[in-house]
Protein backbone atom coordinates (compact mmCIF):
# COMPACT_ATOMS: atom_id res chain seq x y z
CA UNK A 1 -3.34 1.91 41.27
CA UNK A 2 -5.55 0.65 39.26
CA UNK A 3 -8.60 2.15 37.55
CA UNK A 4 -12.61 0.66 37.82
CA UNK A 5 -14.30 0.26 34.55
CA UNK A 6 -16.66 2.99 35.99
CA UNK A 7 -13.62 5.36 36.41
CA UNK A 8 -12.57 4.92 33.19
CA UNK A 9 -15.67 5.25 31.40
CA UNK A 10 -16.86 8.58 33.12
CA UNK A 11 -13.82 9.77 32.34
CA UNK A 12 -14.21 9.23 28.88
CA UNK A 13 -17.58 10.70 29.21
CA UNK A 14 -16.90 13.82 31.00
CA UNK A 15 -14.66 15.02 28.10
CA UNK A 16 -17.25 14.43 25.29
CA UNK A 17 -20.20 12.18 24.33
CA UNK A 18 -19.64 8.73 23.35
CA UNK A 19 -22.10 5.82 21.80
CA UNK A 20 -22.57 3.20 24.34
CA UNK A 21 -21.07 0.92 21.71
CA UNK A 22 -17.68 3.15 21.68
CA UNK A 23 -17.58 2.90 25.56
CA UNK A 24 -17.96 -0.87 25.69
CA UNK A 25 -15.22 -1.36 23.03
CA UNK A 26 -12.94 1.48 24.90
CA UNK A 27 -13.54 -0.77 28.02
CA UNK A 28 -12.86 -4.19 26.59
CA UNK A 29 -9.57 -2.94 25.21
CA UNK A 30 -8.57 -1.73 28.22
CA UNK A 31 -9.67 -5.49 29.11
CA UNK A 32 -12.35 -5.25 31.79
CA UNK A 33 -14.89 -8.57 31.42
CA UNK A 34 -17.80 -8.42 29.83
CA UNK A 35 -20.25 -8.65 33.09
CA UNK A 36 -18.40 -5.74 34.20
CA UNK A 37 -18.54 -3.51 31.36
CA UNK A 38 -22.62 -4.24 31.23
CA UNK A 39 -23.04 -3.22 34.49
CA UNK A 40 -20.86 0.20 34.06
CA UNK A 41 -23.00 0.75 31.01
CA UNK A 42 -26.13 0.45 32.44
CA UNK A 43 -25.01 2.28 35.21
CA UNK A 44 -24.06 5.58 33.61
CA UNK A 45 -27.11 5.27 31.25
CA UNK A 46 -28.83 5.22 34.08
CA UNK A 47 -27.34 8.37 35.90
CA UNK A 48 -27.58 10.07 32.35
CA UNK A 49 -24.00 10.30 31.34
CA UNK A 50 -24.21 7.79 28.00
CA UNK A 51 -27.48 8.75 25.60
CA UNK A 52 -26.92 7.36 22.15
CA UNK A 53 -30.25 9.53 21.65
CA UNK A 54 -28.09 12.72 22.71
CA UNK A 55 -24.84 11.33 20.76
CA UNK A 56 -26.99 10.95 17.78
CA UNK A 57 -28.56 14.36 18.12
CA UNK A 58 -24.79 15.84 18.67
CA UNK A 59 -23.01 13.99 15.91
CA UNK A 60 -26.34 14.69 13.59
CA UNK A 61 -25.71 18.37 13.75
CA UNK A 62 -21.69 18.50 13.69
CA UNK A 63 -22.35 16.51 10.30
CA UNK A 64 -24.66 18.90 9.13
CA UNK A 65 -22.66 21.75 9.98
CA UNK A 66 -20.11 20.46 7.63
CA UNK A 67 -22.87 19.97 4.64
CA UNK A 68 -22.92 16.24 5.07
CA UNK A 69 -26.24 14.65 3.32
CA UNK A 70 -28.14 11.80 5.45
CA UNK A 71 -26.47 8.96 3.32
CA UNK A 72 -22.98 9.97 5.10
CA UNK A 73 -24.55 10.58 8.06
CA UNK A 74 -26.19 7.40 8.52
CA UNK A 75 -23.28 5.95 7.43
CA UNK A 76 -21.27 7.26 10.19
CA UNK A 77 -23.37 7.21 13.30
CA UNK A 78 -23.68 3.24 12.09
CA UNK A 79 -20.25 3.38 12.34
CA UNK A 80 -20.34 4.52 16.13
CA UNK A 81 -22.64 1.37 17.12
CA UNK A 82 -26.05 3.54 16.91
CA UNK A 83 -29.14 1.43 16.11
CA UNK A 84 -31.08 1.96 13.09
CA UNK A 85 -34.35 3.48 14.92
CA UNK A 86 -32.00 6.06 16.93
CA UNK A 87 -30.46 6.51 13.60
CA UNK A 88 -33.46 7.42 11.86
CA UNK A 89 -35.42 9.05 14.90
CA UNK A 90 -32.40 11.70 14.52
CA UNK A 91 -32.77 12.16 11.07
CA UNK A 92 -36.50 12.25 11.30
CA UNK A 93 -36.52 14.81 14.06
CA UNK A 94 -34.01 16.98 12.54
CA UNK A 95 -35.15 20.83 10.51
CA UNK A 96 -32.82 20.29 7.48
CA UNK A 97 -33.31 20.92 4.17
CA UNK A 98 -31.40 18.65 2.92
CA UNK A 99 -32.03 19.96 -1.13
CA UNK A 100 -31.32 23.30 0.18
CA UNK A 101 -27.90 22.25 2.04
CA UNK A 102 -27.08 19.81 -1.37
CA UNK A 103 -27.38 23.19 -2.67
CA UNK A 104 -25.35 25.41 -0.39
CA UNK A 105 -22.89 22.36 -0.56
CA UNK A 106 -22.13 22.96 -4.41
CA UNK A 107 -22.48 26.79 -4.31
CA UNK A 108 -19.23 26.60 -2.03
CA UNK A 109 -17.40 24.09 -3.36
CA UNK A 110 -18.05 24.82 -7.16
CA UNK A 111 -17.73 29.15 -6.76
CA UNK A 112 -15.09 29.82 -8.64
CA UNK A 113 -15.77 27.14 -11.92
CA UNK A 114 -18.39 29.01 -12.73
CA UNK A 115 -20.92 27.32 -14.52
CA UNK A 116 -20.94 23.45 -16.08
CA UNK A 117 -19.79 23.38 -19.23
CA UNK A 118 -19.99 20.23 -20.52
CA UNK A 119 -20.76 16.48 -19.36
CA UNK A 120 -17.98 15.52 -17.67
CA UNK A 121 -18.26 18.57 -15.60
CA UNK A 122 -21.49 17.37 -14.39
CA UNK A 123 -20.75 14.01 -13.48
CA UNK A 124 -17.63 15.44 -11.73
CA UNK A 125 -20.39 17.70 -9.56
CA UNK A 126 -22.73 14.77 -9.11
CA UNK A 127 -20.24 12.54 -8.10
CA UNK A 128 -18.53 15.23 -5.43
CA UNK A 129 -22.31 15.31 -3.93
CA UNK A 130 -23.15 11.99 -3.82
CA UNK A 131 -19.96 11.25 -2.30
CA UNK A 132 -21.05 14.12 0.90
CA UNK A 133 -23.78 11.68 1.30
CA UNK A 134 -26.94 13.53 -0.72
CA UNK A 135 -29.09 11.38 -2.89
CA UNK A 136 -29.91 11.89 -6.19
CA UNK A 137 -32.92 13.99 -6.29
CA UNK A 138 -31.05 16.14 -4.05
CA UNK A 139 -28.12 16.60 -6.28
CA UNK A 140 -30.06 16.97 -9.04
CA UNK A 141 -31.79 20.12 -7.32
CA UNK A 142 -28.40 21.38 -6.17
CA UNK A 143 -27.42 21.45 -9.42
CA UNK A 144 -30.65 22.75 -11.28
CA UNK A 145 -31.66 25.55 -8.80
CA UNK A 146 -29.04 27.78 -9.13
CA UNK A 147 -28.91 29.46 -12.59
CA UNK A 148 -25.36 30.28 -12.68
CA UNK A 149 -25.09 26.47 -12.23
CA UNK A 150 -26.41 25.35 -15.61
């Protein structure tokens, strides 16, 4: 027997949240037409089981909950097929420090070096920051704050 596009996509969606773009991909691999797949995403937007608002809001605080900085978080909810004002509405709404989780970010990763001795040292930190998605004024306070780390 074969499966409806609606079948398939609620039961994508009753294990976790999804984008509405990761749903419509899902459902043309599966290779359900386009008309189709429109209609089953309207459909569960409509009955409330795809939000990209919710995803965003979801995804926004597993990412922080790993010390991710907005820069890899916008990076990665692009990724999932989330507009730009969903995106930043997210971002915008959320309580984060961000210079104060740039901060917790190197206390952890950096507690046994110690302070920076030299340089290279620092640009090894900066880079390791930027990389978690902070910008610069944040790594330069996650770096600055702490007195053990200067």
């Amino acid at each position: 027997m074969t499966m409806s596009a609606m079948q398939v996509a609620v039961g994508l969606l009753a294990r976790r949240d999804y984008s509405r773009y990761q749903i419509k991909s899902k459902l043309s691999q599966k290779g359900f037409l386009d008309g189709e797949i429109e209609a089953v995403l309207g459909q569960c937007e409509s009955q409330g089981y795809l939000d990209d608002a919710r995803f965003a809001g979801l995804l926004l605080r597993s990412h922080i909950a790993k010390g991710h900085g907005q820069n890899k978080i916008r990076q990665s909810m692009s990724q999932k097929g989330l507009t730009k004002e969903i995106i930043e509405s997210s971002l915008n709404q959320s309580d984060c420090d961000w210079f104060e989780l740039a901060r917790q970010k190197a206390a952890k990763k950096y507690a046994t070096s110690g302070p920076i001795q030299d340089q290279k040292e620092r640009a090894k930190r900066v880079r390791y920051l930027l990389s978690q998605g902070f910008g610069f004024d944040q790594v330069a306070y996650a770096l600055e704050v702490d007195p053990d780390f200067d």
